[in-house]
PDB file of N, CA and C in Angstrom:
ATOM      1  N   UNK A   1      11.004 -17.040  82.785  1.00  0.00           N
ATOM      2  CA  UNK A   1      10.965 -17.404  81.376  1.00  0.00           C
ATOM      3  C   UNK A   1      10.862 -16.127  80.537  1.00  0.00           C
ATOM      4  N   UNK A   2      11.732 -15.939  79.949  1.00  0.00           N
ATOM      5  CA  UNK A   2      11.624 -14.671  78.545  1.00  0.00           C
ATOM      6  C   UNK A   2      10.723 -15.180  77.153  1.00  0.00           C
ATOM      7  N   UNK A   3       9.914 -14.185  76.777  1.00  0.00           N
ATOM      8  CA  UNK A   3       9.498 -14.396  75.890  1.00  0.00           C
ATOM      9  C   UNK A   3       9.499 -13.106  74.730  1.00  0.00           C
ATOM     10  N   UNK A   4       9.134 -13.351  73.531  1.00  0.00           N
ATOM     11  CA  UNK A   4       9.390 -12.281  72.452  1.00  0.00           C
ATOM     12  C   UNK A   4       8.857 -11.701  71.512  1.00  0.00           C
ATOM     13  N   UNK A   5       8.692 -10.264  71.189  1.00  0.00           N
ATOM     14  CA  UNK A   5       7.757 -10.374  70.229  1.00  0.00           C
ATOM     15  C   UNK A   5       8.504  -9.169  69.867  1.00  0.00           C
ATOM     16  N   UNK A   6       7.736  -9.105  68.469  1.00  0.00           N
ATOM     17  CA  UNK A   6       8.432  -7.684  67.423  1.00  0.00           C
ATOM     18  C   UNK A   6       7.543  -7.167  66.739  1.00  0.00           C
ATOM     19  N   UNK A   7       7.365  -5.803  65.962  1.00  0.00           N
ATOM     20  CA  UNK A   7       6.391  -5.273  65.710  1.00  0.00           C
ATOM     21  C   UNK A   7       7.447  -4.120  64.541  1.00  0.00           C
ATOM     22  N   UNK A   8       6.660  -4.078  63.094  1.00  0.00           N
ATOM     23  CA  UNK A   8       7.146  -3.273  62.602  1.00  0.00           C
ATOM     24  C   UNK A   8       6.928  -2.676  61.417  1.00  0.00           C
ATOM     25  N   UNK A   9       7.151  -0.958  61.753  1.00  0.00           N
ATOM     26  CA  UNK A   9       5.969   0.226  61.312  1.00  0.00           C
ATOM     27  C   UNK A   9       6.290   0.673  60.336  1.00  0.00           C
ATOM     28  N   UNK A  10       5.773   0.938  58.754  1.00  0.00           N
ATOM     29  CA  UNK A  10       6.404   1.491  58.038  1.00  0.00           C
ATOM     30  C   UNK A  10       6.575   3.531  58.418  1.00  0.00           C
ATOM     31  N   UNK A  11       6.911   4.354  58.364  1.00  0.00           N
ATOM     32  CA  UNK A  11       6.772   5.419  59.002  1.00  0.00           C
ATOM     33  C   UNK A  11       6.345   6.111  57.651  1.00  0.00           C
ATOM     34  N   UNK A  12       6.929   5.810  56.502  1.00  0.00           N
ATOM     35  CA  UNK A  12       6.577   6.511  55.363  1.00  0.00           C
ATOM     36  C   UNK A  12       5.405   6.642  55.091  1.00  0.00           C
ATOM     37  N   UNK A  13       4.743   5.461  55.087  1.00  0.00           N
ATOM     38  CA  UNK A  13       3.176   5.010  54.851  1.00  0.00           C
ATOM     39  C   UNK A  13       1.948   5.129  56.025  1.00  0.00           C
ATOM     40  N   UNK A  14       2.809   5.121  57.157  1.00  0.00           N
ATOM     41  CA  UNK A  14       1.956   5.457  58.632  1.00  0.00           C
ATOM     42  C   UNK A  14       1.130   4.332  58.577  1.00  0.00           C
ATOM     43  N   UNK A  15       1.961   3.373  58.678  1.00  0.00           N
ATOM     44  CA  UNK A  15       0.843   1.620  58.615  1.00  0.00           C
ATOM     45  C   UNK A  15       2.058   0.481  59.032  1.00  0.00           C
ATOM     46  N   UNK A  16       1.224  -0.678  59.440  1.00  0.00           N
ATOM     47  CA  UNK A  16       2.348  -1.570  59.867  1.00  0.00           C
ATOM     48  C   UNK A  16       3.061  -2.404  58.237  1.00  0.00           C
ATOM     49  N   UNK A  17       3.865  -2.524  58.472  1.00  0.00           N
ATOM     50  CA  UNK A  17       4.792  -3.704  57.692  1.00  0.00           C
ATOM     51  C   UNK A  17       4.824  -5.119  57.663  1.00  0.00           C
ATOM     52  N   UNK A  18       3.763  -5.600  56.657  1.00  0.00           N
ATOM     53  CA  UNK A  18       3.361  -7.166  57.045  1.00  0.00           C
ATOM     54  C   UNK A  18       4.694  -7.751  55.939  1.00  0.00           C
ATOM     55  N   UNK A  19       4.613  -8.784  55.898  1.00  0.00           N
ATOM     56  CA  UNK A  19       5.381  -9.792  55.340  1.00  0.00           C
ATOM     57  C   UNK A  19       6.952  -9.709  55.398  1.00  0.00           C
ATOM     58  N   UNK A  20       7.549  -9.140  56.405  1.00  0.00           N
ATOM     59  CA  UNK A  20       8.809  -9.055  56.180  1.00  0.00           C
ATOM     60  C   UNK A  20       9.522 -10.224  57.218  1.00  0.00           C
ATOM     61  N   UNK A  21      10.478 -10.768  56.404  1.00  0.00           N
ATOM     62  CA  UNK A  21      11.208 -11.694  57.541  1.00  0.00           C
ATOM     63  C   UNK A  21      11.764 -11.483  58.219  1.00  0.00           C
ATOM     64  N   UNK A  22      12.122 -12.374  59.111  1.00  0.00           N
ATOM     65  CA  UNK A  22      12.756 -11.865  60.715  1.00  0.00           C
ATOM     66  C   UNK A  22      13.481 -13.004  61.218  1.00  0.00           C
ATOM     67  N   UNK A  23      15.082 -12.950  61.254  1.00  0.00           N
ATOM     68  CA  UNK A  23      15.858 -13.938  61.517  1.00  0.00           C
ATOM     69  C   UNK A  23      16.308 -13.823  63.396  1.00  0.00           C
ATOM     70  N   UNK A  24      15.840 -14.614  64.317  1.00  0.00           N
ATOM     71  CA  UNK A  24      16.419 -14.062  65.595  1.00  0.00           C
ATOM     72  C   UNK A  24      17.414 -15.555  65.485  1.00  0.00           C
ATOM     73  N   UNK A  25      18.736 -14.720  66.195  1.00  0.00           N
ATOM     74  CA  UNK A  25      19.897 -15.583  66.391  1.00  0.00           C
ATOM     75  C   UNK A  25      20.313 -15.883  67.934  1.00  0.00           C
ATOM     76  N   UNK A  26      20.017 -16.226  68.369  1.00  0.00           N
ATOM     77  CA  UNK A  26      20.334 -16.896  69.829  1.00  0.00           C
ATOM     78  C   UNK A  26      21.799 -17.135  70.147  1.00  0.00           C
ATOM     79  N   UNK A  27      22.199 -16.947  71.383  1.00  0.00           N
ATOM     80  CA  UNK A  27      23.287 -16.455  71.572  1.00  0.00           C
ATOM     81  C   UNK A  27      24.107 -17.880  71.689  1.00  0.00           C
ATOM     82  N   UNK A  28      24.109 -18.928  71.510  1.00  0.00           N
ATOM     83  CA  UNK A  28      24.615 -19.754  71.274  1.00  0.00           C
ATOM     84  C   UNK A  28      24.610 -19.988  69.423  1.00  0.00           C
ATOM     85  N   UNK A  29      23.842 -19.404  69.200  1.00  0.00           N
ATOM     86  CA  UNK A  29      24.406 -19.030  67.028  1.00  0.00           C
ATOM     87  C   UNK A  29      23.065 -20.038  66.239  1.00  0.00           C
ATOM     88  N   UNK A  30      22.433 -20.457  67.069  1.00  0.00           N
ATOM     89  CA  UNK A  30      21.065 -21.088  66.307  1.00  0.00           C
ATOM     90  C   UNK A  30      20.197 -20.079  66.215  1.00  0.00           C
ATOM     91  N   UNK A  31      19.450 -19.985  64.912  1.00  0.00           N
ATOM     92  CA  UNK A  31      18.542 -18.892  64.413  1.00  0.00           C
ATOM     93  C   UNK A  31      16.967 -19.724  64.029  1.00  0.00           C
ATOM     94  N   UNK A  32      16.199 -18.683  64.050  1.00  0.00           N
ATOM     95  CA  UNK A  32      15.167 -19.152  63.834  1.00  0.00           C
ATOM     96  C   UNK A  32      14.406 -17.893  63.221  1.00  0.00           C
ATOM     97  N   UNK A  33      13.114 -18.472  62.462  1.00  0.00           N
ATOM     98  CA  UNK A  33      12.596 -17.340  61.806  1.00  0.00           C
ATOM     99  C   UNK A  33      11.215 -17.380  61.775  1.00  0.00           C
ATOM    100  N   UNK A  34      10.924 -15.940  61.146  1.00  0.00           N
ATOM    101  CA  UNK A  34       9.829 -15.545  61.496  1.00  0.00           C
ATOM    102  C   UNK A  34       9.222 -14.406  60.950  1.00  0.00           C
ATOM    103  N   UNK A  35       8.238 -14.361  60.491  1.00  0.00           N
ATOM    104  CA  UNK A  35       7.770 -13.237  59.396  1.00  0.00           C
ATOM    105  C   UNK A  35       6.773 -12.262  60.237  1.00  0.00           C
ATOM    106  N   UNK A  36       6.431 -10.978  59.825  1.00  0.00           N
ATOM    107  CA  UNK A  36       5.437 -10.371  60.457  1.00  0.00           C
ATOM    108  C   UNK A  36       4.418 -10.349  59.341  1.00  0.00           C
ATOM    109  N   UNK A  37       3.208 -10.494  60.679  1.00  0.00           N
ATOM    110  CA  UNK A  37       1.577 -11.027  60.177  1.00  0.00           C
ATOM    111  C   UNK A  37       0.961  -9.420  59.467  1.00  0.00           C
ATOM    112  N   UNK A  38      -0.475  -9.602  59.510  1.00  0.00           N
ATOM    113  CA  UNK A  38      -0.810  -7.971  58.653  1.00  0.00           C
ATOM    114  C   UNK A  38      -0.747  -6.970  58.829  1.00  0.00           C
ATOM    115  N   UNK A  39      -0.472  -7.462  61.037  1.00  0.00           N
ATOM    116  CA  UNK A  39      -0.467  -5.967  61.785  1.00  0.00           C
ATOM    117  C   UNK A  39       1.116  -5.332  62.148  1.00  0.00           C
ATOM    118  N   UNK A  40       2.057  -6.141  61.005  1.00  0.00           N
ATOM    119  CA  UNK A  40       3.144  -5.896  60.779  1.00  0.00           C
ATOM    120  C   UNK A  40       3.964  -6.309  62.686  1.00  0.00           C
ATOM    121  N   UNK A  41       3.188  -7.323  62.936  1.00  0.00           N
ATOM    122  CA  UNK A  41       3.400  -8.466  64.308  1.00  0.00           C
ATOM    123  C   UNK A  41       4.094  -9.570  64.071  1.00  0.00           C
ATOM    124  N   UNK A  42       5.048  -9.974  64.741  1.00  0.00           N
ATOM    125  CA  UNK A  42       5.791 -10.890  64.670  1.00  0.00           C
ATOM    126  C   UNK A  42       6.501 -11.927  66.732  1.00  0.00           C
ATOM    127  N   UNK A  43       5.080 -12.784  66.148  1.00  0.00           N
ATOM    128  CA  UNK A  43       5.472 -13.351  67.981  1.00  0.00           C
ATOM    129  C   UNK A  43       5.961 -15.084  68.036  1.00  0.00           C
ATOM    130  N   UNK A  44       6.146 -15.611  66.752  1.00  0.00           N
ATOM    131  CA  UNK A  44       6.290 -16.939  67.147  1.00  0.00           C
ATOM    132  C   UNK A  44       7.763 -16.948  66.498  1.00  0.00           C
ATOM    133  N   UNK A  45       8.686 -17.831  66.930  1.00  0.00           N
ATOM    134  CA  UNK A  45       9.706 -18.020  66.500  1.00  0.00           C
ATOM    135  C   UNK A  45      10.072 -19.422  66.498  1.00  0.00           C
ATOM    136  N   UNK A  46       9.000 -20.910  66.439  1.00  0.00           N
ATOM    137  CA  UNK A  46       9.219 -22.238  66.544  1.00  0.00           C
ATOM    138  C   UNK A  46      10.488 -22.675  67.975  1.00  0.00           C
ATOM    139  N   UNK A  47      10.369 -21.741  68.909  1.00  0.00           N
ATOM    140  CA  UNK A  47      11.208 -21.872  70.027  1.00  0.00           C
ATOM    141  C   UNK A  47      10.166 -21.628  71.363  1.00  0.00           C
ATOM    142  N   UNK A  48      10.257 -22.578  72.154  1.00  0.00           N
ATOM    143  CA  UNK A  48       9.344 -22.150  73.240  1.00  0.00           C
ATOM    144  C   UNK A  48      10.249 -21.230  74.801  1.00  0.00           C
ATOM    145  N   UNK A  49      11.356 -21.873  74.485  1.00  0.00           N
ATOM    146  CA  UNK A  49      11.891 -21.054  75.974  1.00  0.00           C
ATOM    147  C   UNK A  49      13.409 -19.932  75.077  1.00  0.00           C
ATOM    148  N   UNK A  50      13.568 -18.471  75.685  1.00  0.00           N
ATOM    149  CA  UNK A  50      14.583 -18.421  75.160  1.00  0.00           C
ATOM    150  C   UNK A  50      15.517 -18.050  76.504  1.00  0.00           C
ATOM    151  N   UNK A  51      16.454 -18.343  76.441  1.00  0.00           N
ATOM    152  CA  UNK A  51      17.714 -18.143  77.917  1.00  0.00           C
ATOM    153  C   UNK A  51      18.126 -16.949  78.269  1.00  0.00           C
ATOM    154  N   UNK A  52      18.332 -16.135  78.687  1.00  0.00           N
ATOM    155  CA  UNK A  52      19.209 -15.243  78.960  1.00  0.00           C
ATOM    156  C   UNK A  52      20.395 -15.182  77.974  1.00  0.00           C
ATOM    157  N   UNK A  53      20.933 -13.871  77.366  1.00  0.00           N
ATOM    158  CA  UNK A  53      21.748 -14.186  76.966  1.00  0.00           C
ATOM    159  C   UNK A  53      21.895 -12.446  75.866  1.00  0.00           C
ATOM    160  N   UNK A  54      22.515 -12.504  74.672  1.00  0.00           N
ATOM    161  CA  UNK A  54      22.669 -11.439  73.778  1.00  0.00           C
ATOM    162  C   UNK A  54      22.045 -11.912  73.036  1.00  0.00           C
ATOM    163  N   UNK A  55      20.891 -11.532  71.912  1.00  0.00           N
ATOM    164  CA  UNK A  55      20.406 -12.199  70.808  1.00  0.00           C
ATOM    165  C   UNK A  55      20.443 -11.170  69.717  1.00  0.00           C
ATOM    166  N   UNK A  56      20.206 -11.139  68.035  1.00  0.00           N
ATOM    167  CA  UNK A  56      20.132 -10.560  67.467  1.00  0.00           C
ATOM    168  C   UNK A  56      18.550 -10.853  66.751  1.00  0.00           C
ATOM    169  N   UNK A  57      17.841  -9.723  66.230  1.00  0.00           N
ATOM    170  CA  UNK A  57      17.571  -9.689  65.025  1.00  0.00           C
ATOM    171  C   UNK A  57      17.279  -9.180  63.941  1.00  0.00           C
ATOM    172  N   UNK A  58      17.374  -9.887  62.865  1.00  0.00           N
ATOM    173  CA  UNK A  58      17.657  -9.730  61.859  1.00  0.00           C
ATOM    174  C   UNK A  58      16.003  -9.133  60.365  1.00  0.00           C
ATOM    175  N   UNK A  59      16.002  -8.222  60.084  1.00  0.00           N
ATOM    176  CA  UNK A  59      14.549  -7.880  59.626  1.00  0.00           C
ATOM    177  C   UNK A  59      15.526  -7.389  58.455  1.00  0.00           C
ATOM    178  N   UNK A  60      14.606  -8.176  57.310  1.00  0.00           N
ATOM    179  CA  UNK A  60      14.811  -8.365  55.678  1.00  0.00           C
ATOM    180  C   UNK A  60      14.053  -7.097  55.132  1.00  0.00           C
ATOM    181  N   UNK A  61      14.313  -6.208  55.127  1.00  0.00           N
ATOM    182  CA  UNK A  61      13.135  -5.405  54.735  1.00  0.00           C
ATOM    183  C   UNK A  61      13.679  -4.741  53.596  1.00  0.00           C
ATOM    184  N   UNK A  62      14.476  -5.076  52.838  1.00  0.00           N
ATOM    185  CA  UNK A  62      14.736  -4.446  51.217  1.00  0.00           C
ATOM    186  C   UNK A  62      13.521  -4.740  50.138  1.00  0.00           C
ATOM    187  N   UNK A  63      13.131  -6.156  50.597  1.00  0.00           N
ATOM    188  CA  UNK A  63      12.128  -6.607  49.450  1.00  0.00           C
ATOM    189  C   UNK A  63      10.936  -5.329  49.803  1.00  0.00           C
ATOM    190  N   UNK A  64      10.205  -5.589  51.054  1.00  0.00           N
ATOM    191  CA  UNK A  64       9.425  -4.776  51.574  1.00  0.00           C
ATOM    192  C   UNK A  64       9.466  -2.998  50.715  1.00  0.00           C
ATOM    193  N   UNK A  65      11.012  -2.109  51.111  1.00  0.00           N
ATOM    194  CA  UNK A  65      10.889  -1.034  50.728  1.00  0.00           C
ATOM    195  C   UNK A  65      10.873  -1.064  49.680  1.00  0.00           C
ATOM    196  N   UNK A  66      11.459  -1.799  48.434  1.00  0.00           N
ATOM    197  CA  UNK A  66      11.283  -1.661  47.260  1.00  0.00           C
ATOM    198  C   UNK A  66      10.266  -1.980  46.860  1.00  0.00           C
ATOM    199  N   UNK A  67       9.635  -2.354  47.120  1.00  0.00           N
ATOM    200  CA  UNK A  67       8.057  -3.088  46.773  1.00  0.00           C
ATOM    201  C   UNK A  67       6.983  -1.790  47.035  1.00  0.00           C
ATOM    202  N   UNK A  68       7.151  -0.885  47.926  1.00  0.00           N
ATOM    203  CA  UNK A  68       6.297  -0.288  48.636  1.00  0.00           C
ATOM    204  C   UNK A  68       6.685   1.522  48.320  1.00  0.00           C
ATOM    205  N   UNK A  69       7.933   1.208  48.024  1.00  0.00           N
ATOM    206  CA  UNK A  69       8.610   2.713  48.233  1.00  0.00           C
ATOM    207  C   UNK A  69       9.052   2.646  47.229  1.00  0.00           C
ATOM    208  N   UNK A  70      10.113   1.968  46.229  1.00  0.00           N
ATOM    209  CA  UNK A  70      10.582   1.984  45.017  1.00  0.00           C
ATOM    210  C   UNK A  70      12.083   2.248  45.163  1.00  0.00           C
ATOM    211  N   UNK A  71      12.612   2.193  47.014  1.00  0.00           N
ATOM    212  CA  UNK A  71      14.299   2.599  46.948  1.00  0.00           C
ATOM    213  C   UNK A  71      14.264   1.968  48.380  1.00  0.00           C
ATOM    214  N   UNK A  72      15.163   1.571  48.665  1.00  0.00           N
ATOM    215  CA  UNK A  72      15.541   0.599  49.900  1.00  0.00           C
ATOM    216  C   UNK A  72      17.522   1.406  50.172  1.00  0.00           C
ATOM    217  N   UNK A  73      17.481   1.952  51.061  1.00  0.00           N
ATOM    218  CA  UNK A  73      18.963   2.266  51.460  1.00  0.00           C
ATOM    219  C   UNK A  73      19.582   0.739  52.252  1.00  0.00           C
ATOM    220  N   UNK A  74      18.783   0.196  52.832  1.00  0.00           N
ATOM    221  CA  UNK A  74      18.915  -0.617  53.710  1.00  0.00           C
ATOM    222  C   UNK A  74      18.707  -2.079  53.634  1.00  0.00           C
ATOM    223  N   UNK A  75      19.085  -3.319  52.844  1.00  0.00           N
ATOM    224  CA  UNK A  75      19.136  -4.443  52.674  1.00  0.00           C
ATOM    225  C   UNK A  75      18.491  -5.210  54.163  1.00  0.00           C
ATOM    226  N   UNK A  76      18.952  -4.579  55.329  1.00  0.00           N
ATOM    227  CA  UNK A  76      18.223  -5.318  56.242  1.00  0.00           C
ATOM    228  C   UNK A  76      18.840  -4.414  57.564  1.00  0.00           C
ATOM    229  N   UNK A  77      18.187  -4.658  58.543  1.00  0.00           N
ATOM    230  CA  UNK A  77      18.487  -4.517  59.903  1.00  0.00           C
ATOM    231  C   UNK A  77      19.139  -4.664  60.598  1.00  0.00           C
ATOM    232  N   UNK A  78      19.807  -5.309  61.557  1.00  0.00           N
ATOM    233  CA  UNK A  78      20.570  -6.061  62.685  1.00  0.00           C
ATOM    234  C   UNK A  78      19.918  -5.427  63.673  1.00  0.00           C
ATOM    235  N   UNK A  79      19.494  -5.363  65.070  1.00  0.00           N
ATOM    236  CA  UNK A  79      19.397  -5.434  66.198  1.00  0.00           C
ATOM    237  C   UNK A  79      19.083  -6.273  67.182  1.00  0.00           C
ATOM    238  N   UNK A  80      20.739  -6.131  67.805  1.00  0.00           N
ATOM    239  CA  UNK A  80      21.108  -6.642  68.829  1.00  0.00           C
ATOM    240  C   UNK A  80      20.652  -6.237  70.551  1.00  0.00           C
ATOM    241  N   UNK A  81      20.404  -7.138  70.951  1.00  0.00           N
ATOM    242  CA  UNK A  81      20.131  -6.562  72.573  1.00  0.00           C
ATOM    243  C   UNK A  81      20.518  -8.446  74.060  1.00  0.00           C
ATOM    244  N   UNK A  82      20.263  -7.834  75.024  1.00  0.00           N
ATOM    245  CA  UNK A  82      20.567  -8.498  76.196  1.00  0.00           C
ATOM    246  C   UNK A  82      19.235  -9.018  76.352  1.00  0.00           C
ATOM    247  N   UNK A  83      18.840 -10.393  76.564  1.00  0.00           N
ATOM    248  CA  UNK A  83      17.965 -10.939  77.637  1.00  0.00           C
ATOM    249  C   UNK A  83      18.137 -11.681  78.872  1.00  0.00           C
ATOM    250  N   UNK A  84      17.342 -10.588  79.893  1.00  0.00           N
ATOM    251  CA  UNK A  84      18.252 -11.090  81.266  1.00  0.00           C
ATOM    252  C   UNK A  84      17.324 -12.060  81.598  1.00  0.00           C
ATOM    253  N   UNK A  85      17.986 -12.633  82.615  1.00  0.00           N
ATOM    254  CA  UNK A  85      17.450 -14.432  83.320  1.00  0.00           C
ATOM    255  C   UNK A  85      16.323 -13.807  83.919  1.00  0.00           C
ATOM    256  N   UNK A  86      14.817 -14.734  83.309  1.00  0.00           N
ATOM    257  CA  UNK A  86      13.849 -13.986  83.929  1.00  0.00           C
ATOM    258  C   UNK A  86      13.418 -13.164  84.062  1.00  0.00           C
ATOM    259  N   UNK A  87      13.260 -12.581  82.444  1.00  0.00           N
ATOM    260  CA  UNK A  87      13.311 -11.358  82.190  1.00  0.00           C
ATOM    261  C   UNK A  87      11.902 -10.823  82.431  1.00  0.00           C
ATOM    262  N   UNK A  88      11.309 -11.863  81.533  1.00  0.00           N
ATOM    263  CA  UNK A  88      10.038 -11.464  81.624  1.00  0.00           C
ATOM    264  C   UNK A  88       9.843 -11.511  79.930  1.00  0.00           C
ATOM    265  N   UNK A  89       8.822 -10.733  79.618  1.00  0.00           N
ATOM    266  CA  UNK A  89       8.303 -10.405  77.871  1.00  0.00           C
ATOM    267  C   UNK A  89       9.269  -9.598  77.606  1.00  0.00           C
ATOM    268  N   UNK A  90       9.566  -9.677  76.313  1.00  0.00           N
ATOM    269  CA  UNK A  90      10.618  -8.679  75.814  1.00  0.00           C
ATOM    270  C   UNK A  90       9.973  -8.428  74.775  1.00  0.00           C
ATOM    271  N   UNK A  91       9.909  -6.806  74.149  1.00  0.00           N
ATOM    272  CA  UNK A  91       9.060  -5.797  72.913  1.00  0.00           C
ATOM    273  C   UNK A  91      10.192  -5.247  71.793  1.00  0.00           C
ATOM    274  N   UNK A  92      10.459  -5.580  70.967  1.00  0.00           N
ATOM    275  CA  UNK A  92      11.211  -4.885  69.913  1.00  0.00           C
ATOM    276  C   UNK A  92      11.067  -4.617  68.438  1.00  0.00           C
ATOM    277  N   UNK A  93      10.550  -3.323  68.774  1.00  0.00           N
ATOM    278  CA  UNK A  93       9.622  -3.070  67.194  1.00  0.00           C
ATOM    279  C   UNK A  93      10.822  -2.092  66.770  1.00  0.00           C
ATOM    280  N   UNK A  94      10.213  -2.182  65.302  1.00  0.00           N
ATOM    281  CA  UNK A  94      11.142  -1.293  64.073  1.00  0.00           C
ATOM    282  C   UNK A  94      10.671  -0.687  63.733  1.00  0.00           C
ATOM    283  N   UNK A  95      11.367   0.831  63.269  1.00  0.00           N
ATOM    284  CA  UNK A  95      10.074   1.649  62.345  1.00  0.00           C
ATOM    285  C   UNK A  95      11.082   1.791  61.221  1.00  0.00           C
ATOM    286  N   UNK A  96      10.332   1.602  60.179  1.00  0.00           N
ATOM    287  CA  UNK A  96      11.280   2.098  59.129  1.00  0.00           C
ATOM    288  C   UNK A  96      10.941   2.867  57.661  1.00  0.00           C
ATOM    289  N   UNK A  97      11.997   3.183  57.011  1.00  0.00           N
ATOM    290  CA  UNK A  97      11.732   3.807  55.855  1.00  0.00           C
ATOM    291  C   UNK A  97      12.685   3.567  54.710  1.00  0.00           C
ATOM    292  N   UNK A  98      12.279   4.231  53.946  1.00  0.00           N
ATOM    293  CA  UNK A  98      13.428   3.545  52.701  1.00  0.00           C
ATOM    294  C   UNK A  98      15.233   4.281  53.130  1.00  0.00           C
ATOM    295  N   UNK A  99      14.905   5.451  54.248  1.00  0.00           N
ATOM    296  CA  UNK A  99      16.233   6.054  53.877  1.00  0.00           C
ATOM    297  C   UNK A  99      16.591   5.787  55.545  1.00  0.00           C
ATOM    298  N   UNK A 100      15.973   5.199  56.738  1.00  0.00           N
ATOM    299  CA  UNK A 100      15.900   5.693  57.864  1.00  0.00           C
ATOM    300  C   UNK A 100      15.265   4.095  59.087  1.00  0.00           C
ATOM    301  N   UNK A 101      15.796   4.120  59.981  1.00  0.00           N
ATOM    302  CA  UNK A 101      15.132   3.259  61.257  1.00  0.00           C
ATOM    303  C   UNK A 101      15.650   3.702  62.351  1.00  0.00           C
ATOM    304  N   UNK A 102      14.634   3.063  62.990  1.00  0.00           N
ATOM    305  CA  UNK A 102      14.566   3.142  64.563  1.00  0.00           C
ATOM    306  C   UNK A 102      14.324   2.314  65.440  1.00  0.00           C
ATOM    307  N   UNK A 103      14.399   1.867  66.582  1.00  0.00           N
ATOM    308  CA  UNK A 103      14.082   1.265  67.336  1.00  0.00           C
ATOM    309  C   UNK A 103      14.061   1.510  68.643  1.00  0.00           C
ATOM    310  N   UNK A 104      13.740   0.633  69.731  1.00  0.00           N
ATOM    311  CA  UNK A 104      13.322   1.182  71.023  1.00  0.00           C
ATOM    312  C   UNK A 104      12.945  -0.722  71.447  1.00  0.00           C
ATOM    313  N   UNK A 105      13.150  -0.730  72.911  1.00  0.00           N
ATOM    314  CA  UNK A 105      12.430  -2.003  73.817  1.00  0.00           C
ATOM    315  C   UNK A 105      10.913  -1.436  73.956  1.00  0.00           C
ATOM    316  N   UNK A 106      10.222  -1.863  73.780  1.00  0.00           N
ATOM    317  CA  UNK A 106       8.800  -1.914  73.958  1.00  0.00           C
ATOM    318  C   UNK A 106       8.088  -2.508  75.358  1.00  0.00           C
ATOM    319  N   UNK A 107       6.787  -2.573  74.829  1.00  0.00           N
ATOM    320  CA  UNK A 107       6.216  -3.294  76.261  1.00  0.00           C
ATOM    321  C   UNK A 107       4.932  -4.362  75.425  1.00  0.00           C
TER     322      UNK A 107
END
């Protein structure tokens, strides 16, 4: 069983990124969503099993940088990745900034 979680850092501010939304799209094209909590954590997605497969997601974070920073280059995110059959937990945090991101699989 795969399961999922996301995490994501403002780098400018050196603190997590709470309230930003988070669209994951399942590789059959149903999405579901999901906001990160204060510790800029994001683990529930109203889905209990997810399959193997390519998924995306999707992190809204224009409102966020403009709110926080006053300039947003970036309307939102996309990252895409593979979940293999039985994967196990899967980690995918963001770091971001008004001009800049990153990412990485986590643990």
């Amino acid at each position: 069983m795969n399961t999922l979680s996301s995490h994501v850092l403002d780098t400018t501010a050196g603190a997590p990124a709470s309230g930003i939304a988070i669209t994951l799209t399942s590789p059959n094209g149903k999405r579901y969503e999901g906001e990160t909590d204060e510790d800029g954590r994001c683990k529930t997605w109203g889905v209990e099993r997810l399959a193997a497969g390519t998924y995306s997601l999707r992190f809204h974070c224009e409102e966020y940088l403009l709110f926080h920073h006053g300039k947003s280059f970036y309307p939102f995110v996309d990252i895409h990745f593979i979940l293999e059959e039985d994967g196990g937990h899967y980690h995918v945090p963001l770091l971001i900034s008004p001009f800049g991101f990153s990412s990485y699989r986590g643990s």
